[in-house]
C-alpha atoms as a PDB file:
ATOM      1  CA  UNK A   1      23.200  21.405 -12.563  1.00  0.00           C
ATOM      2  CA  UNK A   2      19.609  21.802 -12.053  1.00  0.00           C
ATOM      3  CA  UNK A   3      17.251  19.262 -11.078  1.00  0.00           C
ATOM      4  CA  UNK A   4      13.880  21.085 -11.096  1.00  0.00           C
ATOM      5  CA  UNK A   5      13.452  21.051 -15.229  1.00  0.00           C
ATOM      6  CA  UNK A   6      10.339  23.226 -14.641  1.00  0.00           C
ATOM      7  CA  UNK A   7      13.093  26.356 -14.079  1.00  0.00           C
ATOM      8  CA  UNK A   8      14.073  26.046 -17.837  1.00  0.00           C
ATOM      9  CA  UNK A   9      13.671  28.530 -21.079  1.00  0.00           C
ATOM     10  CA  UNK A  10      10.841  26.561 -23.004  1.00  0.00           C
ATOM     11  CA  UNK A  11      13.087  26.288 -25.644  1.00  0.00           C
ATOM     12  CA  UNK A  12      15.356  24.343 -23.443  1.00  0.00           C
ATOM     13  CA  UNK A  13      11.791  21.949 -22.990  1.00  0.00           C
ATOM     14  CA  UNK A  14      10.304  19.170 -25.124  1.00  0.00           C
ATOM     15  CA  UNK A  15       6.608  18.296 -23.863  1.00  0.00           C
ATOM     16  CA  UNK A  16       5.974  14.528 -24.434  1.00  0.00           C
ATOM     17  CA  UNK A  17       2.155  13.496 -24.471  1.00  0.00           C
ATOM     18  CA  UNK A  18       2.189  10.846 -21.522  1.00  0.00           C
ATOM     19  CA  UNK A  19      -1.412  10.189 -20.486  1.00  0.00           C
ATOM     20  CA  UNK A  20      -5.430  11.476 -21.004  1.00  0.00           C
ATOM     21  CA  UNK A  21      -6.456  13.530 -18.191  1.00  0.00           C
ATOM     22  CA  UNK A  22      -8.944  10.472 -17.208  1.00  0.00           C
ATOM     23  CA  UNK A  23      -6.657   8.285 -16.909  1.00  0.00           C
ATOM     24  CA  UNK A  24      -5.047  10.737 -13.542  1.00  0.00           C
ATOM     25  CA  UNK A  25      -8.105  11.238 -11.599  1.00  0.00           C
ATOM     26  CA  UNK A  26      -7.747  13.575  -8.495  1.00  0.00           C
ATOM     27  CA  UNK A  27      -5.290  11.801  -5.434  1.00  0.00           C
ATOM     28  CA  UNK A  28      -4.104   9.356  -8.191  1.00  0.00           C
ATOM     29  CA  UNK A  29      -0.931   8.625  -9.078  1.00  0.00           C
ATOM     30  CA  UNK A  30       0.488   7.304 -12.884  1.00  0.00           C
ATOM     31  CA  UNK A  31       3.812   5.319 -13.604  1.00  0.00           C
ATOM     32  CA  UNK A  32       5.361   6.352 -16.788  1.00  0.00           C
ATOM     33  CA  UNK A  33       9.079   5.807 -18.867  1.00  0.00           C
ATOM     34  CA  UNK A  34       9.872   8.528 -21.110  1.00  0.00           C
ATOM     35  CA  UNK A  35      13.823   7.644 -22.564  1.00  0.00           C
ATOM     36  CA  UNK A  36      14.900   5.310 -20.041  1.00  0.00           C
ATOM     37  CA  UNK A  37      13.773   7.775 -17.233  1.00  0.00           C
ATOM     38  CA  UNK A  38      10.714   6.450 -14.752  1.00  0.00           C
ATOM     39  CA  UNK A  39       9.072   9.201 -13.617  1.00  0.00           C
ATOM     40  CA  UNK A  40       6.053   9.458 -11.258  1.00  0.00           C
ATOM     41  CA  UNK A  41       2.779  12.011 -12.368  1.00  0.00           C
ATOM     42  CA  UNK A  42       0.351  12.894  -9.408  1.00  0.00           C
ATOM     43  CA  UNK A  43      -2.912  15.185  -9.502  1.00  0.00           C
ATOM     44  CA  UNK A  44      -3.367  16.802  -6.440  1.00  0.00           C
ATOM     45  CA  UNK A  45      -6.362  18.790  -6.133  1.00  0.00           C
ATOM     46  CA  UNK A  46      -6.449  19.468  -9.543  1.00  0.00           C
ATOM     47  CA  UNK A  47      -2.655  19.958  -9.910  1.00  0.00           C
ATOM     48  CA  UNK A  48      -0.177  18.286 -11.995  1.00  0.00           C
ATOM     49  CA  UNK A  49       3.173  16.771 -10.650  1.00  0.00           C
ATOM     50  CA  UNK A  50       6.155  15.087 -12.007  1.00  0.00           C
ATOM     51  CA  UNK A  51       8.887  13.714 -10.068  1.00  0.00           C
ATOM     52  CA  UNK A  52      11.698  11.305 -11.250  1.00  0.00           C
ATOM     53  CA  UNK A  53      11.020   8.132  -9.620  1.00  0.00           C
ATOM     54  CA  UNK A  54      14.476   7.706  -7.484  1.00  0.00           C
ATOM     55  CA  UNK A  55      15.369   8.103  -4.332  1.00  0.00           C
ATOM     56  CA  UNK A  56      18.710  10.192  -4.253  1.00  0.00           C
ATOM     57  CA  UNK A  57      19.330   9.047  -1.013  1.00  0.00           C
ATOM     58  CA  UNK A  58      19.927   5.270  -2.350  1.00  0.00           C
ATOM     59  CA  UNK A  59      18.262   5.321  -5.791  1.00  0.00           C
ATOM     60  CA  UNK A  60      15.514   3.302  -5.076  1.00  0.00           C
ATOM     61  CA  UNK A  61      12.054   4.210  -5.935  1.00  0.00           C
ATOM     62  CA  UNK A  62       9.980   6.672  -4.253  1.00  0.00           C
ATOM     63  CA  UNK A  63       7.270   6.904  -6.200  1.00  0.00           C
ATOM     64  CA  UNK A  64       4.942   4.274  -4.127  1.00  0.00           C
ATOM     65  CA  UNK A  65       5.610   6.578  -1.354  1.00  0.00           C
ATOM     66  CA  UNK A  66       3.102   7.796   1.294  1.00  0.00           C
ATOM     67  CA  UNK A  67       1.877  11.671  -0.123  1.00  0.00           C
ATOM     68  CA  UNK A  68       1.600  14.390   2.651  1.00  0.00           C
ATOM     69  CA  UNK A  69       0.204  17.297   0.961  1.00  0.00           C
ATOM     70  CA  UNK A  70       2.813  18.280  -1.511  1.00  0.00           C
ATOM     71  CA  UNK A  71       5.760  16.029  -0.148  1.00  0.00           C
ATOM     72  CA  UNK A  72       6.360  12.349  -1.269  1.00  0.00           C
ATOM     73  CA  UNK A  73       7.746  10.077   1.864  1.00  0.00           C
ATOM     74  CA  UNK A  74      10.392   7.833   0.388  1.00  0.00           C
ATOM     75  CA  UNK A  75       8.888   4.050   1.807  1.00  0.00           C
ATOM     76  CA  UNK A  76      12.397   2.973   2.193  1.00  0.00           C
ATOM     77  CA  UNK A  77      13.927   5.195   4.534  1.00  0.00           C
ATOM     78  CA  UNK A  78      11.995   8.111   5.210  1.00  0.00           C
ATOM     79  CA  UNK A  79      13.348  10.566   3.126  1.00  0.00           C
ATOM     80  CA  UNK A  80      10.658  13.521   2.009  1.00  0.00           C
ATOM     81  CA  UNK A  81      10.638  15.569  -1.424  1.00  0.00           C
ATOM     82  CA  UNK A  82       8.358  18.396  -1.788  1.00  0.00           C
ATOM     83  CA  UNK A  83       6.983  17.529  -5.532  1.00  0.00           C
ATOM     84  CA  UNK A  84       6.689  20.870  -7.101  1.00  0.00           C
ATOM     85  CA  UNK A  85      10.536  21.464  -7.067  1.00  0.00           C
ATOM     86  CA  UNK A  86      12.173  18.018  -6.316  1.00  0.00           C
ATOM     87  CA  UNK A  87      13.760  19.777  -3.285  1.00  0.00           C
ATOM     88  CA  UNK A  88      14.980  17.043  -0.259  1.00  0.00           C
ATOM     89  CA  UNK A  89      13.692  18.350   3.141  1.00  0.00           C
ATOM     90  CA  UNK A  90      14.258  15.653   5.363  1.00  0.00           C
ATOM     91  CA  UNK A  91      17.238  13.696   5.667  1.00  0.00           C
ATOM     92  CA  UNK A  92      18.504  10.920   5.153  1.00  0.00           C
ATOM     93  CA  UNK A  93      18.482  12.661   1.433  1.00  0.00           C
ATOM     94  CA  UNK A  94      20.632  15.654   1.318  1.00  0.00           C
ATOM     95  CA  UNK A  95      19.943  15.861  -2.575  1.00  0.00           C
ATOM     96  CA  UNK A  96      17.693  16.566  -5.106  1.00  0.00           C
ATOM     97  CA  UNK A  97      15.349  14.705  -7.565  1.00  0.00           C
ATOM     98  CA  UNK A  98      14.388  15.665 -10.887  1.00  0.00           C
ATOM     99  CA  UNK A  99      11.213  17.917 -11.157  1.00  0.00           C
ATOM    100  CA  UNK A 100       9.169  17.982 -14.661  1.00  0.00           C
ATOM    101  CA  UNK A 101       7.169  20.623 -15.964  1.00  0.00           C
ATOM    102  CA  UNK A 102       3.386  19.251 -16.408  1.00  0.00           C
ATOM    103  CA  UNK A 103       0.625  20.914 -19.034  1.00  0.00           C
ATOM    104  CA  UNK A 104      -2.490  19.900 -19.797  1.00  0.00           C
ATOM    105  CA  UNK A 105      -3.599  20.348 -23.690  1.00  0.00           C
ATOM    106  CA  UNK A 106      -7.269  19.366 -24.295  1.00  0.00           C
ATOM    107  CA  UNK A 107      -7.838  16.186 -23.107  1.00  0.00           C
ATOM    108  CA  UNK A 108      -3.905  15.247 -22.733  1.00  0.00           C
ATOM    109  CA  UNK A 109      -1.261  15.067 -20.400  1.00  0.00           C
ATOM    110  CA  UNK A 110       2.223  16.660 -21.086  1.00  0.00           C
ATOM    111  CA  UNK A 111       5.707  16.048 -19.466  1.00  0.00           C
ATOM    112  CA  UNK A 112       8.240  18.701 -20.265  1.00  0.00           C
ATOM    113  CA  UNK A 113      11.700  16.850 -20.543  1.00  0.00           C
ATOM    114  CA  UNK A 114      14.928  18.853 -21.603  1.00  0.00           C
ATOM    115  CA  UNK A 115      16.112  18.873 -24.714  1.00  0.00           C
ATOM    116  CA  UNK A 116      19.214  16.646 -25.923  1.00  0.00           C
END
């Protein structure tokens, strides 16, 4: 099972409008819940990211973490995710988190979530 959503058919996608492009100014960060799932949007340098807010290493949240480029730092314990693809690179995760697909349309912000 895939965690990186953005590797799906776009028929396999449903974008959800989340958030105007003002409201995620460049370095920021936005909180959102789209069907019971918290996930994390970041602009960095112009460039959309969505990560599921959890941890997989203990399923706390990561999204308040430290940013290093294009890697989250989990503030619990230390764990880094690279936030294009979800993809744990240091331990003490050994797994995944869920990566969204982002567009902009106009003025809005789109999460791609997969369909039911």
């Amino acid at each position: 099972m895939t965690l990186n959503y953005k590797d799906l058919d776009a028929e396999e996608i449903e974008f959800i409008e989340v958030a105007e492009v003002s409201e995620l100014a460049n370095g920021e960060r936005l909180f959102v819940e789209i069907d019971n799932t918290s996930i994390v949007l970041f602009n960095i340098a112009g460039k959309y990211f969505a990560i599921g807010d959890v941890c997989s290493h203990d399923d706390g949240p990561v999204g308040e973490g430290e940013l290093d480029k294009d890697q989250i730092i989990c503030p619990r314990h230390g764990a880094r995710f690279d936030l294009s693809n979800g993809k744990a690179l240091i331990l003490p995760a050994v797994e995944d988190i869920p990566a969204f697909p982002v567009r902009s349309v106009g003025n809005k912000i789109e999460v791609g979530l997969p369909v039911e």
